[in-house]
PDB file of N, CA and C in Angstrom:
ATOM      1  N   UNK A   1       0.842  -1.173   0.000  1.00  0.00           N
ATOM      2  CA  UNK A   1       0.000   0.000   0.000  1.00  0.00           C
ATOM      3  C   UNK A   1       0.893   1.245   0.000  1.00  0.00           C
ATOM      4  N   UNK A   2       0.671   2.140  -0.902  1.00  0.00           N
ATOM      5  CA  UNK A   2       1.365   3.240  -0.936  1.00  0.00           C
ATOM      6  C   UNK A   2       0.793   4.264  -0.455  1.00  0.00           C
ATOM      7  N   UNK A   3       1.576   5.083   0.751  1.00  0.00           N
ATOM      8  CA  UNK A   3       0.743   6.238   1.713  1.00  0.00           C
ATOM      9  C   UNK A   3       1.309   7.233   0.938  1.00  0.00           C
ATOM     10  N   UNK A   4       0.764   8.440   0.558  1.00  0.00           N
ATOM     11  CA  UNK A   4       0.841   9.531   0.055  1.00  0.00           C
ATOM     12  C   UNK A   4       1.209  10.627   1.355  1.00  0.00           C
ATOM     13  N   UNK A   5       1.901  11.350   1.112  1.00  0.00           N
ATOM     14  CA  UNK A   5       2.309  12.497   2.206  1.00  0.00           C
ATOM     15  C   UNK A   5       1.786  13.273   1.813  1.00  0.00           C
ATOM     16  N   UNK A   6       1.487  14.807   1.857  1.00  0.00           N
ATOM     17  CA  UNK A   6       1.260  16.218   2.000  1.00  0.00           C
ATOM     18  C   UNK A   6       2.563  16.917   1.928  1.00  0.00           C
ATOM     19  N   UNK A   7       3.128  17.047   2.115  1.00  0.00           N
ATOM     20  CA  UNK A   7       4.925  17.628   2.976  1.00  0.00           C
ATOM     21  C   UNK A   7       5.480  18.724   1.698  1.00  0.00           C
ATOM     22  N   UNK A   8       4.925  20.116   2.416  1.00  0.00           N
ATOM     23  CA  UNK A   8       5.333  21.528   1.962  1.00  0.00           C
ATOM     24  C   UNK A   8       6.694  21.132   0.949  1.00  0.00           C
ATOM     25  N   UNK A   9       6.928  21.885   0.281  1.00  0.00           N
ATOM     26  CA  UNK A   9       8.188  22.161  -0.180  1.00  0.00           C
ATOM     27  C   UNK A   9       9.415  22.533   0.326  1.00  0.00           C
ATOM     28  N   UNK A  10       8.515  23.732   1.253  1.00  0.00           N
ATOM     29  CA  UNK A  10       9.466  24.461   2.547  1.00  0.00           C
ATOM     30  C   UNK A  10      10.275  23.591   3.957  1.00  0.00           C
ATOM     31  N   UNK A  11       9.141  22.186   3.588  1.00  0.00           N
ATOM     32  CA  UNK A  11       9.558  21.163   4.662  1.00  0.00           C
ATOM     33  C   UNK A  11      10.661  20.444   3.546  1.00  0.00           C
ATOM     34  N   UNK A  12      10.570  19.798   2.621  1.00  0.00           N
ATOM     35  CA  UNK A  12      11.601  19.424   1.677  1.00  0.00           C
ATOM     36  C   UNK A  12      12.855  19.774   1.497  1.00  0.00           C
ATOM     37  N   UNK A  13      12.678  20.868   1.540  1.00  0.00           N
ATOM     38  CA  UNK A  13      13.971  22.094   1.238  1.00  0.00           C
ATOM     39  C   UNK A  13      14.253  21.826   3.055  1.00  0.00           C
ATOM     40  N   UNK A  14      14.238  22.115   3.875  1.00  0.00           N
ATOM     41  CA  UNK A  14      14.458  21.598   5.325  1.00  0.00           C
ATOM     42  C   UNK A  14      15.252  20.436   5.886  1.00  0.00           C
ATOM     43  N   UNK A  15      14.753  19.736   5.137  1.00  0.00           N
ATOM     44  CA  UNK A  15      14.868  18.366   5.212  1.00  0.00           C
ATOM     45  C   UNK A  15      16.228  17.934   4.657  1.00  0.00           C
ATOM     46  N   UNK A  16      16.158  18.476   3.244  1.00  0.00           N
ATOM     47  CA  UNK A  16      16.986  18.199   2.312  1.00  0.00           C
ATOM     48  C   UNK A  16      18.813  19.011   2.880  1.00  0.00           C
ATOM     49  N   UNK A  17      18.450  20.182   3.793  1.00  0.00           N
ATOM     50  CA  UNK A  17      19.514  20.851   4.383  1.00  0.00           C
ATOM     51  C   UNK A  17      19.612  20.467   5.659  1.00  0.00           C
ATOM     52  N   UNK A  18      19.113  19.526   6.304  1.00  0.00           N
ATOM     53  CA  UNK A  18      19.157  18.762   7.513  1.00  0.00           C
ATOM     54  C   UNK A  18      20.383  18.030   6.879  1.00  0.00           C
ATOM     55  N   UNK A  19      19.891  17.179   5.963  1.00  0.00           N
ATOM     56  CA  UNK A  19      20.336  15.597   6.464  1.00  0.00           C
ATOM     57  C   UNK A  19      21.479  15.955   5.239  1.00  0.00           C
ATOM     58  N   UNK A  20      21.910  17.076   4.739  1.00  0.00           N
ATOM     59  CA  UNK A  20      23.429  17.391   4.547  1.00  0.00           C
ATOM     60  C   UNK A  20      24.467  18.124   5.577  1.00  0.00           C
ATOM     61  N   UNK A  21      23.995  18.665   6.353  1.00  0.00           N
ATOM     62  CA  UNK A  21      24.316  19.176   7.471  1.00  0.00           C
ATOM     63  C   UNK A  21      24.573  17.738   8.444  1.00  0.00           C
ATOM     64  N   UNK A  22      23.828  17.054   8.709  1.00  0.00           N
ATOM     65  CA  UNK A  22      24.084  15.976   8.865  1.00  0.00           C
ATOM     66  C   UNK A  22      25.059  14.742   8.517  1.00  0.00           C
ATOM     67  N   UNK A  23      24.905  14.776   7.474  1.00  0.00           N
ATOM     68  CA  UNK A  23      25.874  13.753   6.629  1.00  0.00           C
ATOM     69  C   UNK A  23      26.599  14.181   6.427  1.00  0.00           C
ATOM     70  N   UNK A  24      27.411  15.759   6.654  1.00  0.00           N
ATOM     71  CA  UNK A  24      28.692  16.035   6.837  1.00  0.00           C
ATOM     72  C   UNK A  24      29.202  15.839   7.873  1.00  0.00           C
ATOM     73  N   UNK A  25      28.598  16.352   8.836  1.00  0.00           N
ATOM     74  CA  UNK A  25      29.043  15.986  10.022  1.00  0.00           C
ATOM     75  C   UNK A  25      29.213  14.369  10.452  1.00  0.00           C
ATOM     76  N   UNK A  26      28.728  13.181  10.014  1.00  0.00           N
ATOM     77  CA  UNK A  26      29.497  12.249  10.276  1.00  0.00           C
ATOM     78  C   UNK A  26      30.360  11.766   9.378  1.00  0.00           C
ATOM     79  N   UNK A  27      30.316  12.318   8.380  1.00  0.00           N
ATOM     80  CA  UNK A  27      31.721  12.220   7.477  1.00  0.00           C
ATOM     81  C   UNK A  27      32.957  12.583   7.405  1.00  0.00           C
ATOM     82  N   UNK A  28      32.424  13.809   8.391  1.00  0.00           N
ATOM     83  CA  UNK A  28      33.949  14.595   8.805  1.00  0.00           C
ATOM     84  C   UNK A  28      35.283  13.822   9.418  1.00  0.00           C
ATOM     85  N   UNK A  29      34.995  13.423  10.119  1.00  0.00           N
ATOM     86  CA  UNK A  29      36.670  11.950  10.792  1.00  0.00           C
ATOM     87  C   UNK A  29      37.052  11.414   9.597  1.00  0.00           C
ATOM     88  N   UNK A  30      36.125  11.012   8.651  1.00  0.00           N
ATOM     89  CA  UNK A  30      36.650   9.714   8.200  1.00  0.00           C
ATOM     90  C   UNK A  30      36.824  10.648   6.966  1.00  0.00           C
ATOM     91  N   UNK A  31      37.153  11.822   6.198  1.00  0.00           N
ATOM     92  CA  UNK A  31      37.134  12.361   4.993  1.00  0.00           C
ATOM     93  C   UNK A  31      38.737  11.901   5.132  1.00  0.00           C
ATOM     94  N   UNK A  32      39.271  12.088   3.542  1.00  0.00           N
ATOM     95  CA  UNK A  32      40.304  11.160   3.178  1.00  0.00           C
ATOM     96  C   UNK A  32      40.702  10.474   3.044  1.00  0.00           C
ATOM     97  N   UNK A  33      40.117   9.115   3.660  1.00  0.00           N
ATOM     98  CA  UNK A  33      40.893   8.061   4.294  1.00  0.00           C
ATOM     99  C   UNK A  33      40.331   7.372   2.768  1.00  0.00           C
ATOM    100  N   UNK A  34      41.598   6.531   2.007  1.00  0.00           N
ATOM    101  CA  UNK A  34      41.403   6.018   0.954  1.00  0.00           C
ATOM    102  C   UNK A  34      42.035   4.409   0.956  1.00  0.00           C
ATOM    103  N   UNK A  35      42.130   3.807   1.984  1.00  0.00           N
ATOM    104  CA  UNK A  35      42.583   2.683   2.519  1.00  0.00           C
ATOM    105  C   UNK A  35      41.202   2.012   3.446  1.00  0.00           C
ATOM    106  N   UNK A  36      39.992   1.234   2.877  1.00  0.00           N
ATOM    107  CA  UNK A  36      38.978   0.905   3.535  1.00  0.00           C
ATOM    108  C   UNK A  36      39.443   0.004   4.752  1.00  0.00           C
ATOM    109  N   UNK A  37      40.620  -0.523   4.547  1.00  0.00           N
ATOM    110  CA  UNK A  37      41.013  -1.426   5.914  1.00  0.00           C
ATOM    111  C   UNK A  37      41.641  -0.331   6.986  1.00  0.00           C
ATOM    112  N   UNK A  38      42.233   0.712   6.706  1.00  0.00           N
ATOM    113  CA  UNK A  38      42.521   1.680   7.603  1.00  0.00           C
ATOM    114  C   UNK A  38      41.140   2.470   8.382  1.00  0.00           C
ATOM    115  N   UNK A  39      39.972   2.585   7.412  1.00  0.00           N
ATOM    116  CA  UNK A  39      39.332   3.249   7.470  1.00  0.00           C
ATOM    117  C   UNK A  39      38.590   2.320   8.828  1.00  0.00           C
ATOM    118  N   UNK A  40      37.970   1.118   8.064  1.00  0.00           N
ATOM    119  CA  UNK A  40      37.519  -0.020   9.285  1.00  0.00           C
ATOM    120  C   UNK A  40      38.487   0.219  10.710  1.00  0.00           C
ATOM    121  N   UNK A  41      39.322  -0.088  10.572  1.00  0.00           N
ATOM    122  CA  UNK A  41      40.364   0.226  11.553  1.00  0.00           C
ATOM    123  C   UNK A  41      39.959   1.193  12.759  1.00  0.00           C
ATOM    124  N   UNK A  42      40.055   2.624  12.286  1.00  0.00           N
ATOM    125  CA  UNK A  42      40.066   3.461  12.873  1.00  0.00           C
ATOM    126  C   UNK A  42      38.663   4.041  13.644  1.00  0.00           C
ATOM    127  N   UNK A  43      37.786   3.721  12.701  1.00  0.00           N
ATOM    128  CA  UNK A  43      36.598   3.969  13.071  1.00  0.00           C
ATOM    129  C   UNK A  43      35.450   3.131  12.812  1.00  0.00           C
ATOM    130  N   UNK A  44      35.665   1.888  12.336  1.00  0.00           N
ATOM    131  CA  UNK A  44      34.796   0.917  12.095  1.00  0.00           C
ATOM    132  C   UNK A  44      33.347   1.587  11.173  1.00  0.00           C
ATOM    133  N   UNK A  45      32.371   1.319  11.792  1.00  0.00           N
ATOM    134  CA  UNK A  45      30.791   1.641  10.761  1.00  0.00           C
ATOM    135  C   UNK A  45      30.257   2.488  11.638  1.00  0.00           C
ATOM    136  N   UNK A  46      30.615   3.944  11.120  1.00  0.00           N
ATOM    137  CA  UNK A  46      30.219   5.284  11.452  1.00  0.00           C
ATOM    138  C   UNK A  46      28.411   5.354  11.766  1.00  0.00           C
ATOM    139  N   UNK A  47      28.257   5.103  13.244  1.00  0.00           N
ATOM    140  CA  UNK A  47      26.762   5.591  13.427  1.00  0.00           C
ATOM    141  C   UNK A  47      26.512   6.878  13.668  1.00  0.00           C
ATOM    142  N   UNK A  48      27.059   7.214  14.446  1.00  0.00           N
ATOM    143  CA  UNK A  48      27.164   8.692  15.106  1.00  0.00           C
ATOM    144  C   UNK A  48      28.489   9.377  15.153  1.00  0.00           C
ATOM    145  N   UNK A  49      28.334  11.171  15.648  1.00  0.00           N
ATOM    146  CA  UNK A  49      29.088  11.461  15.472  1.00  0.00           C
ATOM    147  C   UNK A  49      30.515  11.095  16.324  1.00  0.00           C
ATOM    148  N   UNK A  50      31.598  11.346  15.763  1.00  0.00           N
ATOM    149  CA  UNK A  50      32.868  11.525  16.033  1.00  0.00           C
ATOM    150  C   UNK A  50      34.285  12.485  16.164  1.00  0.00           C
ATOM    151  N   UNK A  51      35.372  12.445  16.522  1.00  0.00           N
ATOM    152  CA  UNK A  51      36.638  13.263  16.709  1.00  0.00           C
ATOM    153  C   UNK A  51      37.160  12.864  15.635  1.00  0.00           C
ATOM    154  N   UNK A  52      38.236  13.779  14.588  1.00  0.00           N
ATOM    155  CA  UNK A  52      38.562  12.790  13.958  1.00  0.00           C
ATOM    156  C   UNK A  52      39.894  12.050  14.824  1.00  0.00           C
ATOM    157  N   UNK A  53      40.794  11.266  14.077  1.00  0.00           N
ATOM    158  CA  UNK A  53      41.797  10.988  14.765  1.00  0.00           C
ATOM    159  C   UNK A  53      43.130  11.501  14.160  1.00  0.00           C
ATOM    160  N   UNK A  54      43.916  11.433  15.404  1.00  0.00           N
ATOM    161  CA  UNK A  54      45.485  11.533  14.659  1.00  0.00           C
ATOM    162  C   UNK A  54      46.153  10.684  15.066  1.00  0.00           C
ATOM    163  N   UNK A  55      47.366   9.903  14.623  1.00  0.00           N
ATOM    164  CA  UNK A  55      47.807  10.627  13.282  1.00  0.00           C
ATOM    165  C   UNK A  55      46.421  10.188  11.822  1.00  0.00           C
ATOM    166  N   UNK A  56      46.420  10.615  10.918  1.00  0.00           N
ATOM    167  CA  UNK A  56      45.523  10.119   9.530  1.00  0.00           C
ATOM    168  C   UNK A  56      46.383   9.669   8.596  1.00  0.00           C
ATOM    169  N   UNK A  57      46.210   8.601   8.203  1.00  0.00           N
ATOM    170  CA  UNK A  57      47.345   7.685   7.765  1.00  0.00           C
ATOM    171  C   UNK A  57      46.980   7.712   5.869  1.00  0.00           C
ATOM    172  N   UNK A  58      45.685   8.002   5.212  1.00  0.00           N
ATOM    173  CA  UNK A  58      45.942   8.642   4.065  1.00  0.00           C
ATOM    174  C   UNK A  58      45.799  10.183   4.137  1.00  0.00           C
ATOM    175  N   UNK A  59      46.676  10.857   5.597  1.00  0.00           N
ATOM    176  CA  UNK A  59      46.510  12.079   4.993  1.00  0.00           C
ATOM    177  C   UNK A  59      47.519  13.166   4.041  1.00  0.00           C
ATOM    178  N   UNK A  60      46.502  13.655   3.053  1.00  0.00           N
ATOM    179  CA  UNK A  60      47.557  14.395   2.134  1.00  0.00           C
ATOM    180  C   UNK A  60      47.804  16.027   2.568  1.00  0.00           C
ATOM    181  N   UNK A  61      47.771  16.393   3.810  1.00  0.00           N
ATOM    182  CA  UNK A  61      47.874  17.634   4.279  1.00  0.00           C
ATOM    183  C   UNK A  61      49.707  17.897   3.651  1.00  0.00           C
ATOM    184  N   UNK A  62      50.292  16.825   4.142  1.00  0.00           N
ATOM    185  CA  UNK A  62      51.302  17.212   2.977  1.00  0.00           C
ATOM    186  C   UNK A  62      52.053  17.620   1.951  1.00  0.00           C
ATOM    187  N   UNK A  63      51.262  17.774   1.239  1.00  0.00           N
ATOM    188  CA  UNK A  63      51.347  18.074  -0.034  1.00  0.00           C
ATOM    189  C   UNK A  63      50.939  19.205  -0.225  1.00  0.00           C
ATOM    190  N   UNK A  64      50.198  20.099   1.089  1.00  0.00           N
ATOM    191  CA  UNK A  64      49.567  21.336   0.720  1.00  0.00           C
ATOM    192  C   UNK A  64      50.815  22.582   1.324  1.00  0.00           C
ATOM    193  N   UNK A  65      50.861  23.476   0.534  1.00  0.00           N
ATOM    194  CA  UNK A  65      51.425  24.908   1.027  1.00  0.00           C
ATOM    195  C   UNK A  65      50.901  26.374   0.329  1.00  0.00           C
ATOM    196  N   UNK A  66      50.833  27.002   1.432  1.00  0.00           N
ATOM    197  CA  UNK A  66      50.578  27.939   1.392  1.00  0.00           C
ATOM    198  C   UNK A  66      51.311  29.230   1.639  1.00  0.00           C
ATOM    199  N   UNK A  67      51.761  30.001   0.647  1.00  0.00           N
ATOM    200  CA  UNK A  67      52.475  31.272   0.667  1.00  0.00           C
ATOM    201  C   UNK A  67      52.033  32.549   0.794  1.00  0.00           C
ATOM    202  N   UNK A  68      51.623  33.384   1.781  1.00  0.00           N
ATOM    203  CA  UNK A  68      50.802  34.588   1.781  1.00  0.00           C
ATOM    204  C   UNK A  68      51.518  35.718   0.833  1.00  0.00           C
ATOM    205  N   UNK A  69      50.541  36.635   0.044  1.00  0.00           N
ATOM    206  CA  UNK A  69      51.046  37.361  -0.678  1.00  0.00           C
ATOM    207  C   UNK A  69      51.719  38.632   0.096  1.00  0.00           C
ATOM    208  N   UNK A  70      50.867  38.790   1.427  1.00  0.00           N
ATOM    209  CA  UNK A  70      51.461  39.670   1.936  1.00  0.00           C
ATOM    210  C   UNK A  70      50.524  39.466   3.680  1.00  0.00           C
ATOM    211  N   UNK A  71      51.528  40.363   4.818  1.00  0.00           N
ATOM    212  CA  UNK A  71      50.544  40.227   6.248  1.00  0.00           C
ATOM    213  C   UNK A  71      49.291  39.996   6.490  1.00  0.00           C
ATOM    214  N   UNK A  72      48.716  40.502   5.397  1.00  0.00           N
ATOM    215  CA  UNK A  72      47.039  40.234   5.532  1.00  0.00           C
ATOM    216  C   UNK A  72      46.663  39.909   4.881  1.00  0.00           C
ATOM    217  N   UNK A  73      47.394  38.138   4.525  1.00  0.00           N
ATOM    218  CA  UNK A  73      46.767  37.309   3.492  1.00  0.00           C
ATOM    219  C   UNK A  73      47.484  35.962   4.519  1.00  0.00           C
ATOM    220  N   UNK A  74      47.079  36.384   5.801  1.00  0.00           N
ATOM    221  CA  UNK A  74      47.837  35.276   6.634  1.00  0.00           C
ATOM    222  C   UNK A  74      45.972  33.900   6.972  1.00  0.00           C
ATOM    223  N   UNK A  75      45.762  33.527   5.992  1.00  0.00           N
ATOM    224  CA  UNK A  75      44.611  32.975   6.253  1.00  0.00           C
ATOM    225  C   UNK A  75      44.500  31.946   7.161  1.00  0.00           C
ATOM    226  N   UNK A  76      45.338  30.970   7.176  1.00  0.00           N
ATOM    227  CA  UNK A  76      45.399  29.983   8.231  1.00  0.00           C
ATOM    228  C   UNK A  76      45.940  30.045   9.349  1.00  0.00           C
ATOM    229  N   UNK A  77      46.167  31.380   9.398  1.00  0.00           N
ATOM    230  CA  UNK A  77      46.460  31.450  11.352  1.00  0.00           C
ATOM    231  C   UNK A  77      47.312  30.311  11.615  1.00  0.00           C
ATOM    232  N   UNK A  78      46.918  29.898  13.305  1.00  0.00           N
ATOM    233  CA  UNK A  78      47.160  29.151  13.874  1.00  0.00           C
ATOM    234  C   UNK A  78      47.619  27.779  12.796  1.00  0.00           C
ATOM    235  N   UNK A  79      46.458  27.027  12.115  1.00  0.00           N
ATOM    236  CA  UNK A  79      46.518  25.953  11.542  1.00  0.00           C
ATOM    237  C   UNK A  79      48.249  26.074  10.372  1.00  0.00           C
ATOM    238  N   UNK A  80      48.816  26.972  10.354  1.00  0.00           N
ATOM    239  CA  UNK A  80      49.594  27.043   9.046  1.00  0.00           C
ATOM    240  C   UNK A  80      50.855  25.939   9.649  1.00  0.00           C
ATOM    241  N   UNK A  81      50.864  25.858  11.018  1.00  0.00           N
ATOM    242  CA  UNK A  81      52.038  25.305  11.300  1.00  0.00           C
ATOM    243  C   UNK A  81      51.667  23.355  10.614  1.00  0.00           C
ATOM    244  N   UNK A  82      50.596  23.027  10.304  1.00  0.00           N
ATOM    245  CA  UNK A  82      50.119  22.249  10.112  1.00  0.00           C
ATOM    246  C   UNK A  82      50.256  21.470   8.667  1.00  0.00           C
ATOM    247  N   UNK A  83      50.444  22.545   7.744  1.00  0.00           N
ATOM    248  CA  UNK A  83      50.098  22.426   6.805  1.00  0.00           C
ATOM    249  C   UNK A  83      52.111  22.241   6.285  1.00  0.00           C
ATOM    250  N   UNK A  84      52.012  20.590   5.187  1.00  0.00           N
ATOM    251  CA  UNK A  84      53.174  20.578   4.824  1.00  0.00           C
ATOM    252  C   UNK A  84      53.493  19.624   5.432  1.00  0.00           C
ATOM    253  N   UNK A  85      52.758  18.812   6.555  1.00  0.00           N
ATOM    254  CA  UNK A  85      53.281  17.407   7.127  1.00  0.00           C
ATOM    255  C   UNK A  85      52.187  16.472   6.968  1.00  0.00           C
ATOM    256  N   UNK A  86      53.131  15.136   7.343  1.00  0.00           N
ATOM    257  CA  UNK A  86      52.545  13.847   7.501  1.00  0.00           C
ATOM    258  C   UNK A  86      51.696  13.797   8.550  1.00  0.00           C
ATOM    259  N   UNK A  87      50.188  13.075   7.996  1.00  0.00           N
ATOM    260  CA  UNK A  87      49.566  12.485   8.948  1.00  0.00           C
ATOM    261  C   UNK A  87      48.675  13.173   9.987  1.00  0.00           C
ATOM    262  N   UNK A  88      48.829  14.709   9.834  1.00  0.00           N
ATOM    263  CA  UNK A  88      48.080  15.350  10.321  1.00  0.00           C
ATOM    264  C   UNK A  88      46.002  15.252   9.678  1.00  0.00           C
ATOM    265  N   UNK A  89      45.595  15.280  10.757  1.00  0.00           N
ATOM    266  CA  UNK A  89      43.930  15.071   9.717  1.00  0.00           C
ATOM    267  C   UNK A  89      43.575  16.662   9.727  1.00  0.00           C
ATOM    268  N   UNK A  90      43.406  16.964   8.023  1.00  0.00           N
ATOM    269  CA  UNK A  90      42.605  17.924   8.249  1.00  0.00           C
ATOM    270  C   UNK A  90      41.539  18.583   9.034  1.00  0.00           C
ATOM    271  N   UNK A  91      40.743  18.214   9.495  1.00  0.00           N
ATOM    272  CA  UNK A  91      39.671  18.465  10.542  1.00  0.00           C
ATOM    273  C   UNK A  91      39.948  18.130  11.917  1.00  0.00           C
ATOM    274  N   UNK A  92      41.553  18.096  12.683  1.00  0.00           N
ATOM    275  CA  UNK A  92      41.809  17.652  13.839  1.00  0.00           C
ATOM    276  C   UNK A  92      40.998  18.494  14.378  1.00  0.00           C
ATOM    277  N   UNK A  93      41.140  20.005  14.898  1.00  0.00           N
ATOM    278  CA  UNK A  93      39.837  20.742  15.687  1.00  0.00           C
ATOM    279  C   UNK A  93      38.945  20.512  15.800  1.00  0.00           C
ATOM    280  N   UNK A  94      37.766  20.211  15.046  1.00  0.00           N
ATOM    281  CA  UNK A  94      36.806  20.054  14.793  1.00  0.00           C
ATOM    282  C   UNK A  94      36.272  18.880  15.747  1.00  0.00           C
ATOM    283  N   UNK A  95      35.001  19.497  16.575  1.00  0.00           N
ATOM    284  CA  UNK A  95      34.243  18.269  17.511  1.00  0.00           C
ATOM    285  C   UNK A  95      33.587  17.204  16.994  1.00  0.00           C
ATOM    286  N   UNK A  96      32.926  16.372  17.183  1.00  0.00           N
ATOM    287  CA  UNK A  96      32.451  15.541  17.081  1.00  0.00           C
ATOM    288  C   UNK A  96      30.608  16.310  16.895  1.00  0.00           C
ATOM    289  N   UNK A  97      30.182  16.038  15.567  1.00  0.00           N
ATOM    290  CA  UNK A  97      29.090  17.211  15.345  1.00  0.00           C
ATOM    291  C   UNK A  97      29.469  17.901  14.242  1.00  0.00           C
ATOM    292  N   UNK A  98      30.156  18.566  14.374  1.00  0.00           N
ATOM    293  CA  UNK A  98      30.802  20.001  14.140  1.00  0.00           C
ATOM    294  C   UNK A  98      30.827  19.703  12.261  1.00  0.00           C
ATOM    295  N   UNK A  99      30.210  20.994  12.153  1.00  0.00           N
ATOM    296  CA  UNK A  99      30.479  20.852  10.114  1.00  0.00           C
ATOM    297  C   UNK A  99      31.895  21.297   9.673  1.00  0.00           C
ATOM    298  N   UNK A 100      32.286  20.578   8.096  1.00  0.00           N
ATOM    299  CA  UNK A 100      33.233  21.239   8.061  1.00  0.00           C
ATOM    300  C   UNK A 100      33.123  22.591   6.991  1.00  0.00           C
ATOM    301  N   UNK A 101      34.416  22.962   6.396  1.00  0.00           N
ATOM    302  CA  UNK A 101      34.683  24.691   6.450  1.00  0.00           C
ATOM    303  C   UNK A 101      33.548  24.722   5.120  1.00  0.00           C
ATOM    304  N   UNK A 102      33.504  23.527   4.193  1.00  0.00           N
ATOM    305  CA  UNK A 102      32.356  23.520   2.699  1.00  0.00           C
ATOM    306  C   UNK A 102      31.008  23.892   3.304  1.00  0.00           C
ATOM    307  N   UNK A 103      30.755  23.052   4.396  1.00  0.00           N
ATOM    308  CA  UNK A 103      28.851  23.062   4.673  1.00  0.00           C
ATOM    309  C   UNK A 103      28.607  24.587   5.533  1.00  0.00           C
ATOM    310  N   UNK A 104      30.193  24.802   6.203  1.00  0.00           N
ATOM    311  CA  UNK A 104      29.491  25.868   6.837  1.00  0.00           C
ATOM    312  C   UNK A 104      29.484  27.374   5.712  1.00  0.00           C
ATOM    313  N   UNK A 105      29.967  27.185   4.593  1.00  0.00           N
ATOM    314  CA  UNK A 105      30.248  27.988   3.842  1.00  0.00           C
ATOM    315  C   UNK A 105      29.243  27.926   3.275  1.00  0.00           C
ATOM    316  N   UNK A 106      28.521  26.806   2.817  1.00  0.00           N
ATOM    317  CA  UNK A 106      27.316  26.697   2.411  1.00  0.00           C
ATOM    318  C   UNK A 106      25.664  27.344   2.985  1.00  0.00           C
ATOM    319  N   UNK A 107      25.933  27.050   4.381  1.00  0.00           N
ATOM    320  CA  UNK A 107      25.163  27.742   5.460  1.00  0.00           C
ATOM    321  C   UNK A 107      25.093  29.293   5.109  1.00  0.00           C
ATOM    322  N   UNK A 108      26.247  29.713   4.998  1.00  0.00           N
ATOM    323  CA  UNK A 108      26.251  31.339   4.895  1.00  0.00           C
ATOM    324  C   UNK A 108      25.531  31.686   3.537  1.00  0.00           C
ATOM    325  N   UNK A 109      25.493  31.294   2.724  1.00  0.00           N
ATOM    326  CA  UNK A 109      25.287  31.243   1.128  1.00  0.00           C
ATOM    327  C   UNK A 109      23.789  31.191   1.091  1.00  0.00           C
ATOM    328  N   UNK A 110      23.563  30.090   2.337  1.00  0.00           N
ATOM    329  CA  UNK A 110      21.540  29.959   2.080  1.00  0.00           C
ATOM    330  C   UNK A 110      20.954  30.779   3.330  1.00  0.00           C
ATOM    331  N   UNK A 111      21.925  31.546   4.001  1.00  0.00           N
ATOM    332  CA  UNK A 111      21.397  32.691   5.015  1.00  0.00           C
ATOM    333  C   UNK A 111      21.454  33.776   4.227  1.00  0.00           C
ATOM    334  N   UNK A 112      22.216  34.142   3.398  1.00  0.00           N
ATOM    335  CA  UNK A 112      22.281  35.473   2.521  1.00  0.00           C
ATOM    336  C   UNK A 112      20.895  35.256   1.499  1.00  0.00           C
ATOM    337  N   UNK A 113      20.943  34.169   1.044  1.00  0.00           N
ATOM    338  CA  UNK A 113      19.489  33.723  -0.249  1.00  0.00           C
ATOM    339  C   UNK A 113      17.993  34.051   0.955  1.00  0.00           C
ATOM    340  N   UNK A 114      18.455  33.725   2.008  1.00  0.00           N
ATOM    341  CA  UNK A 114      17.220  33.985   2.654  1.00  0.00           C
ATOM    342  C   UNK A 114      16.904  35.844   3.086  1.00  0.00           C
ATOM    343  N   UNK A 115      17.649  35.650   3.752  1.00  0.00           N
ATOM    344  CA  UNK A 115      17.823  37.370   4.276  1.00  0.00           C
ATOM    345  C   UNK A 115      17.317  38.240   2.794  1.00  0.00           C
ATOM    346  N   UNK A 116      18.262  37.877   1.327  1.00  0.00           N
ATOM    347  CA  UNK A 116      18.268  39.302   0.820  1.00  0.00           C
ATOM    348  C   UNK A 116      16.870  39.146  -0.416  1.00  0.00           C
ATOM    349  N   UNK A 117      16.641  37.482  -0.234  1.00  0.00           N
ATOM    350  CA  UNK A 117      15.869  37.172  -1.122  1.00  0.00           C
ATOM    351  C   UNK A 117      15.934  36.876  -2.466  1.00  0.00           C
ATOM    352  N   UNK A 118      17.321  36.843  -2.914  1.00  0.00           N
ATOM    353  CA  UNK A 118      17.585  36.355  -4.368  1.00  0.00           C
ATOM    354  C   UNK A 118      19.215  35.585  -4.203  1.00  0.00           C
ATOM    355  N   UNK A 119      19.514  35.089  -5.227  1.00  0.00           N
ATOM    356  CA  UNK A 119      20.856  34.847  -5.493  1.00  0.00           C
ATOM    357  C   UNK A 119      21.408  35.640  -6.678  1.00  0.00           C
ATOM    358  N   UNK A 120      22.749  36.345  -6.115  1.00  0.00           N
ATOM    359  CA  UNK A 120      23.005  37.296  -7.100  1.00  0.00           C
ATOM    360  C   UNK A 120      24.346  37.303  -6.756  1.00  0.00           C
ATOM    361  N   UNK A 121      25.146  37.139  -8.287  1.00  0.00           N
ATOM    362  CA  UNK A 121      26.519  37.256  -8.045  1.00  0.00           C
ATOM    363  C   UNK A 121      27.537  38.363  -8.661  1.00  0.00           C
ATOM    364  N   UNK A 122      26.517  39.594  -8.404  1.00  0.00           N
ATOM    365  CA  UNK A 122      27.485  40.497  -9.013  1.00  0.00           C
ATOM    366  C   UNK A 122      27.501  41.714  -7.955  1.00  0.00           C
TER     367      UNK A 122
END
């Protein structure tokens, strides 16, 4: 038997930014990890949320650098000492919950669409 819902659009659209907000947040520990036996390992079958861990054993934070063009292009603060080694997990800060820097960037993007009432990129 197939039950038919009612369910606004406005609830859809809700919904639909829940359970990405959501599903980032338990994805966050385990982003990178490209070794499924490491991955099992470390965190087995992700129900809820988590920390990530360190060290992160496919992590490619390594490989990243960053050169400021000038004093006030010092973007990573604190984190810069970070950046350029082994094994560090990108999202070490980050609580257990906690979105990372894409969804919350995303957040801001559908607070501005709401507030100003359009999307406009000029």
């Amino acid at each position: 038997m197939l039950i038919m819902y009612d369910i606004s659009l406005e609830s859809r659209h809700r919904g639909a930014l829940y359970g990405m907000y959501i599903g980032d947040a338990l994805a966050m520990p385990v982003h990178w990890y490209y070794d499924r036996k490491l991955l099992q390992r470390d965190y087995g079958f992700v129900t809820d949320y988590q920390a990530p861990k360190n060290p992160h054993p496919d992590s490619e934070m390594w490989k990243h650098f960053y050169t400021p063009s000038s004093a006030n292009d010092k973007i990573l603060h604190d984190q810069a000492q970070y950046w350029g080694r082994h094994s560090i997990h990108y999202h070490q800060f980050l609580r257990p919950g906690e979105n990372t820097l894409n969804v919350k960037l995303c957040n801001l993007l559908i607070q501005s669409i709401i507030s100003t009432g359009n999307l406009s990129f000029r």
